[in-house]
N, C-alpha and C. Protein backbone atom coordinates (compact mmCIF):
# COMPACT_ATOMS: atom_id res chain seq x y z
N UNK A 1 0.85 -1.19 0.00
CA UNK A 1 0.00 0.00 0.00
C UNK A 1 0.89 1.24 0.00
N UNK A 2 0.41 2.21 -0.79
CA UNK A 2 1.30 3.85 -0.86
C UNK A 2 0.48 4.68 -0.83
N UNK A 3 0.57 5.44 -0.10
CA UNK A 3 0.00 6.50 0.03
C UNK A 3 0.81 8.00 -0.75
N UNK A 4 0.15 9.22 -1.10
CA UNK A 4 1.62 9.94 -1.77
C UNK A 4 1.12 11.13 -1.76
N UNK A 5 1.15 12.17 -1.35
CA UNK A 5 0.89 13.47 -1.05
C UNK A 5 1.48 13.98 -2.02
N UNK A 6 1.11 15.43 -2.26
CA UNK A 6 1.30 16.22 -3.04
C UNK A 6 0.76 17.81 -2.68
N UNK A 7 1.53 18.85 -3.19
CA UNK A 7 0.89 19.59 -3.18
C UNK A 7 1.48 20.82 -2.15
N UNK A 8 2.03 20.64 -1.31
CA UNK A 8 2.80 21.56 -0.12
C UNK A 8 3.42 22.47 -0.99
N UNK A 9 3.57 23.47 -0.22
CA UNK A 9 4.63 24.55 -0.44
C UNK A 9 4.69 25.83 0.31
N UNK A 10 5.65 26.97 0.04
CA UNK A 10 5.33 27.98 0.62
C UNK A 10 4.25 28.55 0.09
N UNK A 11 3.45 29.73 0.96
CA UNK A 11 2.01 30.45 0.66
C UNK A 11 2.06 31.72 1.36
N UNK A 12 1.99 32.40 0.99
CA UNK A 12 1.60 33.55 2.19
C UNK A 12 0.28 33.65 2.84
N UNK A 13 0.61 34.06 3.89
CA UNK A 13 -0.88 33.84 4.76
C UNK A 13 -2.20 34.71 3.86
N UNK A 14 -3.49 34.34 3.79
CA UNK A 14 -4.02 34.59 3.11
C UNK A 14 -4.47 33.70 1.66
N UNK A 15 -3.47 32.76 1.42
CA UNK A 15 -3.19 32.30 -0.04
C UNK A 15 -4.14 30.48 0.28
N UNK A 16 -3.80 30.50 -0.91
CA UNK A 16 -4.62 29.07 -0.92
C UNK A 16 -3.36 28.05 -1.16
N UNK A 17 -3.64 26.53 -1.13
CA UNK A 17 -3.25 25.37 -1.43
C UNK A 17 -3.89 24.53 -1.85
N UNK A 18 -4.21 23.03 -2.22
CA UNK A 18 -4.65 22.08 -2.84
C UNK A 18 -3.38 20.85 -2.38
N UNK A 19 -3.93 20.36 -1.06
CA UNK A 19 -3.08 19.09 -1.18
C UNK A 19 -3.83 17.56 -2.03
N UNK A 20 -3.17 16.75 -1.90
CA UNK A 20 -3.68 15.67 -2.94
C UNK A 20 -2.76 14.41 -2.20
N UNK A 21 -3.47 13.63 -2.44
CA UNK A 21 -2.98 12.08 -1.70
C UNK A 21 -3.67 11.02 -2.52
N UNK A 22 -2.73 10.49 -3.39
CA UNK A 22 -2.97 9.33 -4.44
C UNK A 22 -2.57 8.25 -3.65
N UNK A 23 -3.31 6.82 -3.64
CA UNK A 23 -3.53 5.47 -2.96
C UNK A 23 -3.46 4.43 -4.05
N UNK A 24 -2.50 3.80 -3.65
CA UNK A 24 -2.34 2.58 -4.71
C UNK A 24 -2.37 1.12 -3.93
N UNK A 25 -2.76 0.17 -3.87
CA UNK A 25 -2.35 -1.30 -3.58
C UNK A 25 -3.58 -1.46 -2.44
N UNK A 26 -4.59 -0.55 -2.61
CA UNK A 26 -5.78 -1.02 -1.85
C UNK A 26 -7.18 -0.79 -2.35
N UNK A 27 -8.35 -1.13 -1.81
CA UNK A 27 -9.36 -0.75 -2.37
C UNK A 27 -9.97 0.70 -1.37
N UNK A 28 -9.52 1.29 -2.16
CA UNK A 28 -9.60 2.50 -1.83
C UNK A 28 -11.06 3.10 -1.72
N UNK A 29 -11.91 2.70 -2.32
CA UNK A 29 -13.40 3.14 -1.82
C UNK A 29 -13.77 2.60 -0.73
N UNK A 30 -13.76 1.50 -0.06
CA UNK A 30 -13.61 0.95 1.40
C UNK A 30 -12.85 1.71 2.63
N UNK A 31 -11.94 2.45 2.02
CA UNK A 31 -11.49 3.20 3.31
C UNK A 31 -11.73 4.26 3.78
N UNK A 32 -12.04 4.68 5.03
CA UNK A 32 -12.48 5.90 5.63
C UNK A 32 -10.83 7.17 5.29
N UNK A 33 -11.12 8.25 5.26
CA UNK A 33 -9.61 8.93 5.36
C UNK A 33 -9.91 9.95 5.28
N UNK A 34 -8.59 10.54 6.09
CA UNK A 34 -8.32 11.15 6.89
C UNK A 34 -6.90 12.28 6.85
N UNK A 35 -6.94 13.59 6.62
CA UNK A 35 -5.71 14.43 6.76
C UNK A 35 -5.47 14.72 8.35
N UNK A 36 -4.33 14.43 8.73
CA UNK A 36 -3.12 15.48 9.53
C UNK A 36 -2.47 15.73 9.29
N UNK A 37 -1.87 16.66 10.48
CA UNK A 37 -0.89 17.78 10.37
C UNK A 37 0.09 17.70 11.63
N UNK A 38 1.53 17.79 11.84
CA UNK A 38 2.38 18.03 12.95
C UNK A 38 3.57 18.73 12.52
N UNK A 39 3.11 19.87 13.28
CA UNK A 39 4.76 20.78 13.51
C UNK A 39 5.54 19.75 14.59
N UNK A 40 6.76 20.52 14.58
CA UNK A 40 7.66 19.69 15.94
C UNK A 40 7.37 20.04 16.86
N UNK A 41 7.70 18.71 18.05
CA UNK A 41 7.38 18.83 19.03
C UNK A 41 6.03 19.02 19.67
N UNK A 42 4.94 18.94 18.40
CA UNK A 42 3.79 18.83 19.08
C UNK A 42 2.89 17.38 18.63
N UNK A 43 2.17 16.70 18.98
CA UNK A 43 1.49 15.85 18.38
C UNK A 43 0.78 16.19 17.44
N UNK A 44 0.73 14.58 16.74
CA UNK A 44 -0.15 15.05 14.85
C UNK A 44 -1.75 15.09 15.23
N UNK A 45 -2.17 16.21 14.66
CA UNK A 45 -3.69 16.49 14.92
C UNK A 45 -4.46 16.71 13.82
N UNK A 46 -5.72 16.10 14.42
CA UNK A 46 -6.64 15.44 12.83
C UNK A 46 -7.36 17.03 12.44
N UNK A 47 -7.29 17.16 11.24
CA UNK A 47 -6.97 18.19 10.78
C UNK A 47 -8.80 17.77 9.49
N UNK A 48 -9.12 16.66 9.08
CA UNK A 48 -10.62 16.56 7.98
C UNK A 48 -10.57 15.05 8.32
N UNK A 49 -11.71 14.64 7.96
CA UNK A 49 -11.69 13.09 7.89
C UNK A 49 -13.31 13.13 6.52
N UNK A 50 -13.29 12.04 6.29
CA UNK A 50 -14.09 11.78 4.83
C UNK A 50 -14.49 10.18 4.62
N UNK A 51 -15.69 9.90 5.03
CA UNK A 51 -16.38 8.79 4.88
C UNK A 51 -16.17 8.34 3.32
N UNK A 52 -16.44 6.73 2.99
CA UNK A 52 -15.96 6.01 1.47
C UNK A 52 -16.39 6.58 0.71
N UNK A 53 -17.91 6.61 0.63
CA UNK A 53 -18.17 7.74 -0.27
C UNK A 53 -18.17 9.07 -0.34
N UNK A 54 -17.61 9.71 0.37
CA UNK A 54 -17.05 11.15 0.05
C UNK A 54 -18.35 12.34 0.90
N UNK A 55 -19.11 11.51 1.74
CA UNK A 55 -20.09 12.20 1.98
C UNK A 55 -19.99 12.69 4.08
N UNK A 56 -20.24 13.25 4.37
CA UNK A 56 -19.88 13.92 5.56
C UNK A 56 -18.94 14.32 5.81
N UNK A 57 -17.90 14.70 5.25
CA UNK A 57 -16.75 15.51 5.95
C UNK A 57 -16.69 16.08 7.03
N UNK A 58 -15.85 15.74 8.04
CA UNK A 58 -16.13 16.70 9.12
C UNK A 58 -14.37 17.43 9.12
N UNK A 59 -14.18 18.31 10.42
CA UNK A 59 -13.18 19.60 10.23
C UNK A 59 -12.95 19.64 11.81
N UNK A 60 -11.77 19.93 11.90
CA UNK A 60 -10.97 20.33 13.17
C UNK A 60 -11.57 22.12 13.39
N UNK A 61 -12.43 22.44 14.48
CA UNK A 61 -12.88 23.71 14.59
C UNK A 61 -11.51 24.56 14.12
N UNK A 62 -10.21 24.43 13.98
CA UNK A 62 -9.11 25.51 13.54
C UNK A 62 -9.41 25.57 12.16
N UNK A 63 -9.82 24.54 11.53
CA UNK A 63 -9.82 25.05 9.67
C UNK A 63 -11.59 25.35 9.47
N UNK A 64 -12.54 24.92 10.30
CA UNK A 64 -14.08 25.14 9.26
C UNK A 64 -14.35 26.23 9.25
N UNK A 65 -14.88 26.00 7.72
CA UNK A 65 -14.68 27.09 6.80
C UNK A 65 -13.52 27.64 5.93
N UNK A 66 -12.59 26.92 6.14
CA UNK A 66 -11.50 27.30 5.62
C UNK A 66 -10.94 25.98 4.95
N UNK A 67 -11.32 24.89 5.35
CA UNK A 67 -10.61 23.72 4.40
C UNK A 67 -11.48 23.24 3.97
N UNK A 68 -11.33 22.63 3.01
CA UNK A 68 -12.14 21.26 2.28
C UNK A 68 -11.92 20.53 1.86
N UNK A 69 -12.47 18.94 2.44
CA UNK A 69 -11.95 17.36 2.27
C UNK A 69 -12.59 17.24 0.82
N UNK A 70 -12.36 16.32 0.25
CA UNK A 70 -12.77 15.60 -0.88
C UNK A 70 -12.36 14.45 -1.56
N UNK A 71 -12.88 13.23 -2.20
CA UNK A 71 -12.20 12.23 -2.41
C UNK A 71 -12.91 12.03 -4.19
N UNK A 72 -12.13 11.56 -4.80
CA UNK A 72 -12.44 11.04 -6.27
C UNK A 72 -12.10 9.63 -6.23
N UNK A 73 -13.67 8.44 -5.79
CA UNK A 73 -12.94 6.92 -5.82
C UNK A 73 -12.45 6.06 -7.19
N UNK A 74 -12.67 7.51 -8.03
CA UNK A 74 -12.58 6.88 -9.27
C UNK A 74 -10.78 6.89 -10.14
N UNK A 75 -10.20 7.65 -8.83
CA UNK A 75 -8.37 8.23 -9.04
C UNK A 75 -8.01 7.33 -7.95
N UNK A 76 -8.70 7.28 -7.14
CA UNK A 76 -8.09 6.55 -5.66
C UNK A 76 -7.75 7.97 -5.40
N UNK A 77 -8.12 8.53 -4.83
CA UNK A 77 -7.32 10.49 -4.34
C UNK A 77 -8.34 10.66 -3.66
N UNK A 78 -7.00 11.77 -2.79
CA UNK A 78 -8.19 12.84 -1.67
C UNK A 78 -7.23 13.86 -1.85
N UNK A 79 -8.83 14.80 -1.45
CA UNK A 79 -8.07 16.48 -1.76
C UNK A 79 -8.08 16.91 -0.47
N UNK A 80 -7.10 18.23 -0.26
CA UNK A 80 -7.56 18.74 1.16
C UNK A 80 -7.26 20.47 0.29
N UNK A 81 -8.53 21.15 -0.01
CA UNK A 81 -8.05 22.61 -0.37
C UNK A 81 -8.32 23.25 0.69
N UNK A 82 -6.93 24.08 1.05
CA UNK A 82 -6.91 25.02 1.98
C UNK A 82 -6.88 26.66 1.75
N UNK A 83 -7.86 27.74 2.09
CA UNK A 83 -8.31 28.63 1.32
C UNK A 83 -7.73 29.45 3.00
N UNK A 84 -7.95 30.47 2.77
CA UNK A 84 -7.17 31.97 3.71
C UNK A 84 -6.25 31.02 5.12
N UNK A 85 -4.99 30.67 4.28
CA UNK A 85 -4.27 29.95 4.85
C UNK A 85 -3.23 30.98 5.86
N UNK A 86 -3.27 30.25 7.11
CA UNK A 86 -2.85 31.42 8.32
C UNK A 86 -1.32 30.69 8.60
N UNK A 87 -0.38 31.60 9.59
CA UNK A 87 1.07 31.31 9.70
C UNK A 87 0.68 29.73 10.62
N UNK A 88 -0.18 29.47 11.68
CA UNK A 88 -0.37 28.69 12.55
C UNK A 88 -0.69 27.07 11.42
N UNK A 89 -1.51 27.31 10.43
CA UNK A 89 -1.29 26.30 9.66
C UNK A 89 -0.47 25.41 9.25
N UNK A 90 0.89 26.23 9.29
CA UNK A 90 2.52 25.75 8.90
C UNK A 90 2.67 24.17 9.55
N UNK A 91 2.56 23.39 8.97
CA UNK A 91 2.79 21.79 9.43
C UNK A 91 3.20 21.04 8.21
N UNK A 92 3.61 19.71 8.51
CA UNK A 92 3.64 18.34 7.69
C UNK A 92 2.70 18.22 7.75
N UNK A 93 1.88 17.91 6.62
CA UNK A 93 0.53 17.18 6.65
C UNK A 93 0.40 16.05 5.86
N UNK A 94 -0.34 14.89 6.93
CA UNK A 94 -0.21 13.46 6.37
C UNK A 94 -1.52 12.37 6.04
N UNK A 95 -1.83 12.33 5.21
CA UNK A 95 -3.13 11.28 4.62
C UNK A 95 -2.75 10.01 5.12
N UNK A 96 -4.13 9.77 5.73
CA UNK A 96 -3.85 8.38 6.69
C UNK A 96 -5.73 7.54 6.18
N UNK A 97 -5.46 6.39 5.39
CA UNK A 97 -6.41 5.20 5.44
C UNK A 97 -6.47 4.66 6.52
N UNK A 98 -8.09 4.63 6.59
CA UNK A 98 -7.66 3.36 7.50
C UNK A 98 -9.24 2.29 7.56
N UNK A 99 -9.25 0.97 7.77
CA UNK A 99 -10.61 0.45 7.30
C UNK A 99 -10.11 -0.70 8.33
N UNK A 100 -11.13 -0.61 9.61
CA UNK A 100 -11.04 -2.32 10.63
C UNK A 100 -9.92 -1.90 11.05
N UNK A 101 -8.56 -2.34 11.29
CA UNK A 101 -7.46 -2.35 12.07
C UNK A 101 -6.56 -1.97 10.97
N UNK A 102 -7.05 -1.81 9.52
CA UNK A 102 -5.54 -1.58 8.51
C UNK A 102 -5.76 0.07 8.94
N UNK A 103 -4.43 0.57 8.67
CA UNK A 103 -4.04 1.50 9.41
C UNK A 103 -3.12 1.86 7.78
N UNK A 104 -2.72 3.14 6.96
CA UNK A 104 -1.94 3.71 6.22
C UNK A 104 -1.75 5.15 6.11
N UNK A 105 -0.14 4.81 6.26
CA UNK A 105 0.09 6.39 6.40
C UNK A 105 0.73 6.89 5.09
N UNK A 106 0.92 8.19 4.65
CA UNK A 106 1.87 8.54 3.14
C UNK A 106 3.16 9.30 4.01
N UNK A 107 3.63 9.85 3.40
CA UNK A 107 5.17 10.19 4.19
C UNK A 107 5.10 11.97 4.58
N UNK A 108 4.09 12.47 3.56
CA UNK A 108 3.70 13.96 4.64
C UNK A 108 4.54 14.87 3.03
N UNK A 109 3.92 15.75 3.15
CA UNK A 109 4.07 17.07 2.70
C UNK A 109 3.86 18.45 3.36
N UNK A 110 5.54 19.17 3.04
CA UNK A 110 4.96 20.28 3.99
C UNK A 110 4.43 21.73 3.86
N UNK A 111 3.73 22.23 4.32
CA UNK A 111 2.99 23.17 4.22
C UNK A 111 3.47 24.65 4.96
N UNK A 112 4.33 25.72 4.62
CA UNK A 112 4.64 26.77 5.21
C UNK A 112 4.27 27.96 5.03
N UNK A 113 3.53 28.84 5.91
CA UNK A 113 2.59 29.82 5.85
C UNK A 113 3.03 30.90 6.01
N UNK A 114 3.71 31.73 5.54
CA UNK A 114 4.74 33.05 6.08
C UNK A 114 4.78 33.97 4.84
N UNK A 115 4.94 35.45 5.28
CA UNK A 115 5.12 36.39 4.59
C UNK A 115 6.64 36.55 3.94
């Protein structure tokens, strides 16, 4: 199983992003998923999560209104667009499957929010 992010970079606060997390070697409409995020030294915090079919999204009160989950089961992908992106945003952020006890992580892309 691979998970593979995409999409990080610098932004200035205010600016948008579009992360992306392509899934290969599973059946990817079966899995629930899920974006986080960890700066150092703090723990990784769930940041959207997104039922198989793409329907309830829910949001960490720091981004709603400001992010949005999305999945295409037809790419195996999930989106996470992040719109009036603030300095506190600045993290690794990591797409995590997971369905029963399988558990998948991708390796993180990072996201830096500064003028």
């Amino acid at each position: 199983v691979h998970l593979v992010e995409s999409g990080g970079g610098l932004v200035q606060p205010g600016g948008s992003l579009r992360l992306s997390c392509a899934a290969s070697g599973l059946t990817f409409s079966g899995y629930f998923m899920r974006w986080y995020r960890q700066t150092p030294g703090k723990e990784r915090e769930l940041v959207a999560s997104i039922d198989s079919d793409g329907t309830s999204p829910n949001y960490a009160d720091s981004v709603k209104g400001r992010f949005t989950m999305s999945r295409d089961n037809t790419k195996n992908t999930v989106y996470l667009q992040m719109n009036s992106l603030k300095p506190e945003d600045t993290a690794v952020y990591y797409c995590n499957a997971n369905r029963l006890w399988y558990s998948y992580w991708g390796q993180g892309t990072q996201v830096t929010v500064s003028a």
